[in-house]
PDB file of N, CA and C in Angstrom:
ATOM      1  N   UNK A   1       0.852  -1.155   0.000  1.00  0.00           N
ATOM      2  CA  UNK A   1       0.000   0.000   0.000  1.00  0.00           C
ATOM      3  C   UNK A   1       0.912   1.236   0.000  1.00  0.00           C
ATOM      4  N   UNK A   2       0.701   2.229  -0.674  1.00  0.00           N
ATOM      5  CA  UNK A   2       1.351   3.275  -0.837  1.00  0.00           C
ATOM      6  C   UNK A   2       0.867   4.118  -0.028  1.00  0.00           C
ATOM      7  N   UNK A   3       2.226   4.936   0.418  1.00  0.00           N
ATOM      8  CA  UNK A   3       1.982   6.153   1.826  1.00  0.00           C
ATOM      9  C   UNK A   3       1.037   7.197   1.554  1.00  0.00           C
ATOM     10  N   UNK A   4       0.413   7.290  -0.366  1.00  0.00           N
ATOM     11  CA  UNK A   4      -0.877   8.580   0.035  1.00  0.00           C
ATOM     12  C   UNK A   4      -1.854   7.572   0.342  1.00  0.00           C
ATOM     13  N   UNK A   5      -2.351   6.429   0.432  1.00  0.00           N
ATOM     14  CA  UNK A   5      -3.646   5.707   0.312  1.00  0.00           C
ATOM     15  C   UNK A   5      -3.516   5.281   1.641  1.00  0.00           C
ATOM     16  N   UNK A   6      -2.785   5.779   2.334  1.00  0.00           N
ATOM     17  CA  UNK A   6      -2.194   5.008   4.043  1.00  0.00           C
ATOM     18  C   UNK A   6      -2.891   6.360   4.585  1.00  0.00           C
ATOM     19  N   UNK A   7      -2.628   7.416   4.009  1.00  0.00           N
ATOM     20  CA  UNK A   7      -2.398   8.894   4.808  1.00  0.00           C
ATOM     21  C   UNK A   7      -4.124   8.815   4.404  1.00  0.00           C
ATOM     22  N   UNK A   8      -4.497   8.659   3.302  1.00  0.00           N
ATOM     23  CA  UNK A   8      -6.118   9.304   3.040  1.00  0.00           C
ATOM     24  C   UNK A   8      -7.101   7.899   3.529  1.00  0.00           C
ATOM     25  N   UNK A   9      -6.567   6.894   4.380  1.00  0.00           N
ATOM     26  CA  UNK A   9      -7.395   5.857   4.948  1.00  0.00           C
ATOM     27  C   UNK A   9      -7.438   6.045   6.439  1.00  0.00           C
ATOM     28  N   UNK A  10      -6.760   6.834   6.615  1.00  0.00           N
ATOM     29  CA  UNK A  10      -6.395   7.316   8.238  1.00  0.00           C
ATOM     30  C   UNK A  10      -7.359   8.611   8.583  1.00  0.00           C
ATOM     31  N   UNK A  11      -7.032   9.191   7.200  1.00  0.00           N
ATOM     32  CA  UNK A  11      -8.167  10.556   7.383  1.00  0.00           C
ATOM     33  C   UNK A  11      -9.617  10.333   7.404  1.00  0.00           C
ATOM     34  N   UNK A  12      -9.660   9.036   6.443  1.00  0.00           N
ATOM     35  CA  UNK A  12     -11.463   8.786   6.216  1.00  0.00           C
ATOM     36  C   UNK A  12     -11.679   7.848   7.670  1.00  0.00           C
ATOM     37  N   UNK A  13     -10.632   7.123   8.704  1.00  0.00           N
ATOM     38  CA  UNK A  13     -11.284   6.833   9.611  1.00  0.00           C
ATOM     39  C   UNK A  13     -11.383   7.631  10.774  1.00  0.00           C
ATOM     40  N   UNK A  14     -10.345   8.937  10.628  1.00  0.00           N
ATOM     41  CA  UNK A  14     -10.624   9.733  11.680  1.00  0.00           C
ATOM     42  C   UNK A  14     -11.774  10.698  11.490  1.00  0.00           C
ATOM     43  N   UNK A  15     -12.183  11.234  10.168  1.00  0.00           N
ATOM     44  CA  UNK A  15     -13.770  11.686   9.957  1.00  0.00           C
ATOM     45  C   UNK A  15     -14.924  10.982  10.381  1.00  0.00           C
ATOM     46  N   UNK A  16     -14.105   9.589  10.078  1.00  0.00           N
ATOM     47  CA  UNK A  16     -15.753   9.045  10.373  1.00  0.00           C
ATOM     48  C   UNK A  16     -16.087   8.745  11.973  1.00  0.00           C
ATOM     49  N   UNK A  17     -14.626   8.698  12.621  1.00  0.00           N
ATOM     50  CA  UNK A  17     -14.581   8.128  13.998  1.00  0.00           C
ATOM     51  C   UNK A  17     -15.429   9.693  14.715  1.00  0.00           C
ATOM     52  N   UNK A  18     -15.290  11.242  13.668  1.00  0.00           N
ATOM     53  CA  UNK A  18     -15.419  12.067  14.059  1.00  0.00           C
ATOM     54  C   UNK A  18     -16.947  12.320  13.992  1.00  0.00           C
ATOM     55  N   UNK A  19     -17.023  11.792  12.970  1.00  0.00           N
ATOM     56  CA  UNK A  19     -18.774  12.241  12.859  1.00  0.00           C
ATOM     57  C   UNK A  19     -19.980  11.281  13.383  1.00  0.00           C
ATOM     58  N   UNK A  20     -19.138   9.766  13.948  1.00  0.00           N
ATOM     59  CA  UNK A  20     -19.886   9.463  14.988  1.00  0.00           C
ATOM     60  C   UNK A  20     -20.042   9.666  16.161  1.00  0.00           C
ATOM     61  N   UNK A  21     -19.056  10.639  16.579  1.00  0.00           N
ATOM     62  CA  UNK A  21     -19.242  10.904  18.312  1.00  0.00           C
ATOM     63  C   UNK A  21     -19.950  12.068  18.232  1.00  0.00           C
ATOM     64  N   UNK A  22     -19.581  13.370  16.638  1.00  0.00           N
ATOM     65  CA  UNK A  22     -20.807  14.130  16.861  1.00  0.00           C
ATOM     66  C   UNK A  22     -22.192  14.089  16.215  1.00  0.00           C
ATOM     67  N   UNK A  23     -22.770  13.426  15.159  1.00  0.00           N
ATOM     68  CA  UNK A  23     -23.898  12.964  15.091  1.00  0.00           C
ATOM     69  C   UNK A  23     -24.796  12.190  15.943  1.00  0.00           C
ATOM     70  N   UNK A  24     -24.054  10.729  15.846  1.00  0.00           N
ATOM     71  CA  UNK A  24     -24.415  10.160  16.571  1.00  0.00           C
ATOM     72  C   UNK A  24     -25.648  10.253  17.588  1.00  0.00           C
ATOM     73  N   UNK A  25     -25.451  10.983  19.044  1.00  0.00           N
ATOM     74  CA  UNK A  25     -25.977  11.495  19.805  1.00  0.00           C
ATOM     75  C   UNK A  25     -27.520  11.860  19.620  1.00  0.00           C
ATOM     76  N   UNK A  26     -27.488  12.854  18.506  1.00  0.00           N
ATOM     77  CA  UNK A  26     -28.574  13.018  17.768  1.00  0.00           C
ATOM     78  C   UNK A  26     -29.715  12.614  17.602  1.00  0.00           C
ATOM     79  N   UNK A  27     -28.924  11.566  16.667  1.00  0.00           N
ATOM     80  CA  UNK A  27     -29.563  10.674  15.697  1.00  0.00           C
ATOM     81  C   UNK A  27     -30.467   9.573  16.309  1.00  0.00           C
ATOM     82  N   UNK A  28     -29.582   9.480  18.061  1.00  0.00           N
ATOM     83  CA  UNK A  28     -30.139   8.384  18.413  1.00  0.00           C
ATOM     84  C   UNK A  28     -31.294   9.050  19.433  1.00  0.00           C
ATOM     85  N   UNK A  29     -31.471  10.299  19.238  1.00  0.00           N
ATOM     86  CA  UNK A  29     -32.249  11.135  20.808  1.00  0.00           C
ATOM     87  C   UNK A  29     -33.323  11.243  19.805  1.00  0.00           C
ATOM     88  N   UNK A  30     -33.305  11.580  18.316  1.00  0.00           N
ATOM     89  CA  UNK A  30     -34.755  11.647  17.318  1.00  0.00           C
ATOM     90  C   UNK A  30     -35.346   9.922  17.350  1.00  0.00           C
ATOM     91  N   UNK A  31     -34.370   9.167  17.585  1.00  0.00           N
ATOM     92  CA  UNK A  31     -35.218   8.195  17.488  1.00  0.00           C
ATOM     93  C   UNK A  31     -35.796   7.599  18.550  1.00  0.00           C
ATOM     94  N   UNK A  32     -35.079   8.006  19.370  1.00  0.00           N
ATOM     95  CA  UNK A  32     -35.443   7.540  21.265  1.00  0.00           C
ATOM     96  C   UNK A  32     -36.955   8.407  21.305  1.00  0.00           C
ATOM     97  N   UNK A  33     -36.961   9.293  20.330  1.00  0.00           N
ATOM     98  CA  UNK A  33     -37.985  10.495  20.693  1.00  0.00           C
ATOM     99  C   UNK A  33     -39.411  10.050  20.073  1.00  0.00           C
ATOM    100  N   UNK A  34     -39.177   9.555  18.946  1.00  0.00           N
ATOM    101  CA  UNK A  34     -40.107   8.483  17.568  1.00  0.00           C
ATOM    102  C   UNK A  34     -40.969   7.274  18.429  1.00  0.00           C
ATOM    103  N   UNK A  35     -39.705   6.871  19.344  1.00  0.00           N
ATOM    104  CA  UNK A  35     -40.116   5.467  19.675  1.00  0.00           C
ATOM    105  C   UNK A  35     -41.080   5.700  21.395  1.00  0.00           C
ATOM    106  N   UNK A  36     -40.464   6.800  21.518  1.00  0.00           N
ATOM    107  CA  UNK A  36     -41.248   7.163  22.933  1.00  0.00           C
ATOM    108  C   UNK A  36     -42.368   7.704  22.696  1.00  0.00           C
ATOM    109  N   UNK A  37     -42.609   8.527  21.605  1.00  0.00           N
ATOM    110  CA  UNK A  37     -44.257   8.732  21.051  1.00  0.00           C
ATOM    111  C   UNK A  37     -45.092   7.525  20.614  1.00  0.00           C
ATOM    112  N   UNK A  38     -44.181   6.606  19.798  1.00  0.00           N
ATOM    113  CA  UNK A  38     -44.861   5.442  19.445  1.00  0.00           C
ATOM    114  C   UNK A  38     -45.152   4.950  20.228  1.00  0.00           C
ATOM    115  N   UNK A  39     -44.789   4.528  21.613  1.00  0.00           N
ATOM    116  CA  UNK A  39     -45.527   3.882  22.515  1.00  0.00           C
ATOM    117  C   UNK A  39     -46.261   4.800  23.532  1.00  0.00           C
ATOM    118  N   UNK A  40     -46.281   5.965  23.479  1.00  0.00           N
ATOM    119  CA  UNK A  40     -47.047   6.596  24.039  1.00  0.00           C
ATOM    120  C   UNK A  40     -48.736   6.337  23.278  1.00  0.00           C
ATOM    121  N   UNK A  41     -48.176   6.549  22.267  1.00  0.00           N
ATOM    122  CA  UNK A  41     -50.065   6.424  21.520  1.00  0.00           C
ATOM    123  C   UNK A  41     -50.142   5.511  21.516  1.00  0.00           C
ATOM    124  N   UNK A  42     -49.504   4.097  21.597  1.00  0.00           N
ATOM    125  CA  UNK A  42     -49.870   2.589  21.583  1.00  0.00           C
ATOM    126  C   UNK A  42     -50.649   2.497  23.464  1.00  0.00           C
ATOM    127  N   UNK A  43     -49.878   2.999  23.875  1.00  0.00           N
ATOM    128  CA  UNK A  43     -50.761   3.154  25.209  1.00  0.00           C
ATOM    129  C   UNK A  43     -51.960   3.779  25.543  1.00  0.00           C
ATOM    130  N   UNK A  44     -52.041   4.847  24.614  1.00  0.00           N
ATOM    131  CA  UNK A  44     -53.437   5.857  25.117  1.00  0.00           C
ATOM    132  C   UNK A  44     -54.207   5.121  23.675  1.00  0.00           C
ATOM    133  N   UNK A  45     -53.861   4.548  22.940  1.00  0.00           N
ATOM    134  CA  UNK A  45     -55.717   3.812  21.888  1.00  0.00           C
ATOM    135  C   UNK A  45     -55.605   2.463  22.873  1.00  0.00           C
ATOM    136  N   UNK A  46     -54.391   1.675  23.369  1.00  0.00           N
ATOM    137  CA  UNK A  46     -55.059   0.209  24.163  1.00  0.00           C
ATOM    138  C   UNK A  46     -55.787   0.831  25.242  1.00  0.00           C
ATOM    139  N   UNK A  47     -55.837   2.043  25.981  1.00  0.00           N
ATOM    140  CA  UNK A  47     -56.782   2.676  27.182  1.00  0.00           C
ATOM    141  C   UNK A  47     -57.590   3.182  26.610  1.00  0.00           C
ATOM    142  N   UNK A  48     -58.048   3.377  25.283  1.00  0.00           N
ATOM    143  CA  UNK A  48     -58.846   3.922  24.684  1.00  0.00           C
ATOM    144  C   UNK A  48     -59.838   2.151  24.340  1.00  0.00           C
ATOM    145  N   UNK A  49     -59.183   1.659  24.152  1.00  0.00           N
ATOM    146  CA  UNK A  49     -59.858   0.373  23.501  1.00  0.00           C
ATOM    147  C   UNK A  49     -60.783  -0.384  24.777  1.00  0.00           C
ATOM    148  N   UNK A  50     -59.883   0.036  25.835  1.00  0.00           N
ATOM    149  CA  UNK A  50     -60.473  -0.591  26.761  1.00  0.00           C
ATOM    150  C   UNK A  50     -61.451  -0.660  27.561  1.00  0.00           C
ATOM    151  N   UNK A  51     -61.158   1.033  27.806  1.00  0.00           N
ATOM    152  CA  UNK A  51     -62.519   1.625  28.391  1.00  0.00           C
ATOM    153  C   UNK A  51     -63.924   1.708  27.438  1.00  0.00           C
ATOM    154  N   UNK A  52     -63.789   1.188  25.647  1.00  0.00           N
ATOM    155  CA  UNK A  52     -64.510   1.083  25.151  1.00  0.00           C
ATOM    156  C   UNK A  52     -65.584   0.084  24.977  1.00  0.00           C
ATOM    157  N   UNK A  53     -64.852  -0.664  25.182  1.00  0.00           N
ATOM    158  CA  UNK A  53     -65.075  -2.824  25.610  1.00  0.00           C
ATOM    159  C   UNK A  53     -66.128  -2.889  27.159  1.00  0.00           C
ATOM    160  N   UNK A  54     -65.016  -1.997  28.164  1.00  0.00           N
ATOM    161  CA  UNK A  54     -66.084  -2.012  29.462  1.00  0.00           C
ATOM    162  C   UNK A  54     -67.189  -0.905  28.909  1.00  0.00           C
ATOM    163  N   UNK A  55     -67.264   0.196  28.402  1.00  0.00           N
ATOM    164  CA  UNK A  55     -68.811   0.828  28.504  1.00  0.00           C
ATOM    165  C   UNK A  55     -69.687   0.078  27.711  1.00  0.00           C
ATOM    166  N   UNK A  56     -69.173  -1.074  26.807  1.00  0.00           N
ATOM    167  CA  UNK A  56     -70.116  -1.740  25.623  1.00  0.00           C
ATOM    168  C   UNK A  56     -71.013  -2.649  26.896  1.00  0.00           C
ATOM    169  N   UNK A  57     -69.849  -3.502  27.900  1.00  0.00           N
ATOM    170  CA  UNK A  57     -70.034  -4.377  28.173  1.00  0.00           C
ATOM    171  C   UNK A  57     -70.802  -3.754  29.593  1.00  0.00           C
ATOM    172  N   UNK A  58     -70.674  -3.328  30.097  1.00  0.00           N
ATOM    173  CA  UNK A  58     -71.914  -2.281  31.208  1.00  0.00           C
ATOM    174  C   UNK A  58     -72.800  -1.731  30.701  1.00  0.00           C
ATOM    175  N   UNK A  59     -73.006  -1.639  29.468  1.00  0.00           N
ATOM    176  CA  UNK A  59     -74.575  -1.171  29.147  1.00  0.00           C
ATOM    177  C   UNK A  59     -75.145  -2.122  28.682  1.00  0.00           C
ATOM    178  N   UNK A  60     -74.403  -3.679  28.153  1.00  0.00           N
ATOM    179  CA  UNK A  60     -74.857  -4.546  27.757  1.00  0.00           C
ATOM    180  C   UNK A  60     -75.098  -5.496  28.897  1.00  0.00           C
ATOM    181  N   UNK A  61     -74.968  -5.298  29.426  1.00  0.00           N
ATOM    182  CA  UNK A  61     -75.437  -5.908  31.459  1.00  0.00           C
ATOM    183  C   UNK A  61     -76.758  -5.082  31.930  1.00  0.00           C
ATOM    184  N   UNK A  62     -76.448  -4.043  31.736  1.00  0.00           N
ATOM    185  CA  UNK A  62     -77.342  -3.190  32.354  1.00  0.00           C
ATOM    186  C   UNK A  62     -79.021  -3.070  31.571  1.00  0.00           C
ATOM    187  N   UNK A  63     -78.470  -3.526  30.686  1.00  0.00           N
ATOM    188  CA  UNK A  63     -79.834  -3.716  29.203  1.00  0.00           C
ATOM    189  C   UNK A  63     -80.640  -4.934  29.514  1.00  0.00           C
ATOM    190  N   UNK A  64     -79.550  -6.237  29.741  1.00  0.00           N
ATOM    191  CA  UNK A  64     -79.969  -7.451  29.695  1.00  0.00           C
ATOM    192  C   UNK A  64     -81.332  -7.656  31.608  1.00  0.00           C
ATOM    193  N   UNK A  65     -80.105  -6.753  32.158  1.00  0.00           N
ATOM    194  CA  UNK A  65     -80.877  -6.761  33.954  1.00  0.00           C
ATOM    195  C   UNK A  65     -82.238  -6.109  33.933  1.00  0.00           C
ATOM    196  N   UNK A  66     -81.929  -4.401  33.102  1.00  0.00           N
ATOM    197  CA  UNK A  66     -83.224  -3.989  33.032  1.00  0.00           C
ATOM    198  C   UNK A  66     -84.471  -4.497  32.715  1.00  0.00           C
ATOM    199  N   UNK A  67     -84.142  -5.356  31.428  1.00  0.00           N
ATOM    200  CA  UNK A  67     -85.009  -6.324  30.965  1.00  0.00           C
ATOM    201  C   UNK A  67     -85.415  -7.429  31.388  1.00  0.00           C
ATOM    202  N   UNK A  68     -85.352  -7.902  32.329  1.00  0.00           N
ATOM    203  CA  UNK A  68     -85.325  -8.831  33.199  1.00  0.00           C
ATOM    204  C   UNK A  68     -86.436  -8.578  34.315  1.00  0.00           C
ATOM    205  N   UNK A  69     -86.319  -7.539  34.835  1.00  0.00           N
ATOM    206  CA  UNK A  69     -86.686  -7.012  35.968  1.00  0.00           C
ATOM    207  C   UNK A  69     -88.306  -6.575  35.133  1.00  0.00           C
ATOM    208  N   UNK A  70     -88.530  -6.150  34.258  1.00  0.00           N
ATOM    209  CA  UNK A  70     -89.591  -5.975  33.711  1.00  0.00           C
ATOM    210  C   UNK A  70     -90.891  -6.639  33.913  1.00  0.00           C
ATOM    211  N   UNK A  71     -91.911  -6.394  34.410  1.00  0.00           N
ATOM    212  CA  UNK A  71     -92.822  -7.785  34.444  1.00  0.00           C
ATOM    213  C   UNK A  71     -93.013  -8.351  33.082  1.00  0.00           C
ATOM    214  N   UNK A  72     -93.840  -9.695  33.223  1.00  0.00           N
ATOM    215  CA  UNK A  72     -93.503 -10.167  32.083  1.00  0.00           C
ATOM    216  C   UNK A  72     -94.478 -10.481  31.610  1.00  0.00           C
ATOM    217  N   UNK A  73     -94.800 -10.244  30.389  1.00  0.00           N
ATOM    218  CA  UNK A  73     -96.554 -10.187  29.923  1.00  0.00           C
ATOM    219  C   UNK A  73     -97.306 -10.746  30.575  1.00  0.00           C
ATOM    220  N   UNK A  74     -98.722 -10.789  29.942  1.00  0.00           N
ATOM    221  CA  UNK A  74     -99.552 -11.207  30.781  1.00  0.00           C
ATOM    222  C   UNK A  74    -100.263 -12.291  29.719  1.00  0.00           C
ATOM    223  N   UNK A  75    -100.523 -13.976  30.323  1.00  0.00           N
ATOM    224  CA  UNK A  75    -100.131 -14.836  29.903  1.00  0.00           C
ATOM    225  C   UNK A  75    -101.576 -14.916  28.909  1.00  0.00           C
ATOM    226  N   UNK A  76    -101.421 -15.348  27.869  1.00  0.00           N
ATOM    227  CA  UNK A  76    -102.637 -15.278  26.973  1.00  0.00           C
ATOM    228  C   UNK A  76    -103.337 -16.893  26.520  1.00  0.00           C
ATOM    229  N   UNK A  77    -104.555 -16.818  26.426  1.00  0.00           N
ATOM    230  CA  UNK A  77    -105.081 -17.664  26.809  1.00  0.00           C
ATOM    231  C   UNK A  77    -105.218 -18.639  25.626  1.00  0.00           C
ATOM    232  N   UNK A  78    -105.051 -19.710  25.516  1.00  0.00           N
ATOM    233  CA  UNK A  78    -105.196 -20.623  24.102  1.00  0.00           C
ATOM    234  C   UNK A  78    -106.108 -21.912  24.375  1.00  0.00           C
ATOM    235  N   UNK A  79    -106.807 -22.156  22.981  1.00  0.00           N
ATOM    236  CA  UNK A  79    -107.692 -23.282  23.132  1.00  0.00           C
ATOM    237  C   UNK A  79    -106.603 -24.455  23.288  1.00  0.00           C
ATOM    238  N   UNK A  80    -107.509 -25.103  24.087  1.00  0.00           N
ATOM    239  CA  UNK A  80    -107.134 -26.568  24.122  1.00  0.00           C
ATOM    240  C   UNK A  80    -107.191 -27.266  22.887  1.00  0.00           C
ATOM    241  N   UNK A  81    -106.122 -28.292  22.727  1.00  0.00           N
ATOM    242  CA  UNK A  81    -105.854 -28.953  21.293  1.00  0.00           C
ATOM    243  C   UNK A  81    -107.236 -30.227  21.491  1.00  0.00           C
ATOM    244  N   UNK A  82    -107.816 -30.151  20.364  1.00  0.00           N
ATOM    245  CA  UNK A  82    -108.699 -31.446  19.707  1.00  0.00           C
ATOM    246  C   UNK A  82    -108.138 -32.634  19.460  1.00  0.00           C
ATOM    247  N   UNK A  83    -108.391 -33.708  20.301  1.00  0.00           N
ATOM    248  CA  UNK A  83    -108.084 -35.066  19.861  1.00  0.00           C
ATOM    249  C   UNK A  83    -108.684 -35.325  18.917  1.00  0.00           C
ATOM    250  N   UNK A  84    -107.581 -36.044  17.931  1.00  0.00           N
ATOM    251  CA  UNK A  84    -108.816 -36.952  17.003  1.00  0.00           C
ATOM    252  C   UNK A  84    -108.598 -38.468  16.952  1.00  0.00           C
TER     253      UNK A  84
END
């Protein structure tokens, strides 16, 4: 290997050694930032989902009880069946 391709392989790893300690940082705080919203809203629609499931399921209790409690017609009168 020749001493310019020695000298300009030294430079491209000290740029790059350079622009990961200052990017870096960054790069990884936008995504720490992405991923902390992403589970922020993954948390508030599953509490959204949930409390949706219990009001279905308490008015669907509360429907079935009401109805229940109802008196219950009043029994209607039918002929007796004909032997033959």
């Amino acid at each position: 290997m020749n001493p310019l391709r020695r000298q300009a392989l030294g430079t491209g790893a000290v740029a790059g050694a350079a622009c990961a300690a200052c990017c870096a940082p960054p790069i990884l705080a936008a995504l720490g930032v992405t991923l902390g919203l992403a589970v922020l809203a993954g948390v508030v629609a599953g509490i959204a989902v949930a409390v949706a499931v219990a009001v279905i399921g308490v008015t669907a209790v509360s429907a079935r009880r009401s109805r229940a409690r109802r008196d219950p017609p009043p029994p209607v009168a039918v002929a007796a069946p004909r032997r033959r």
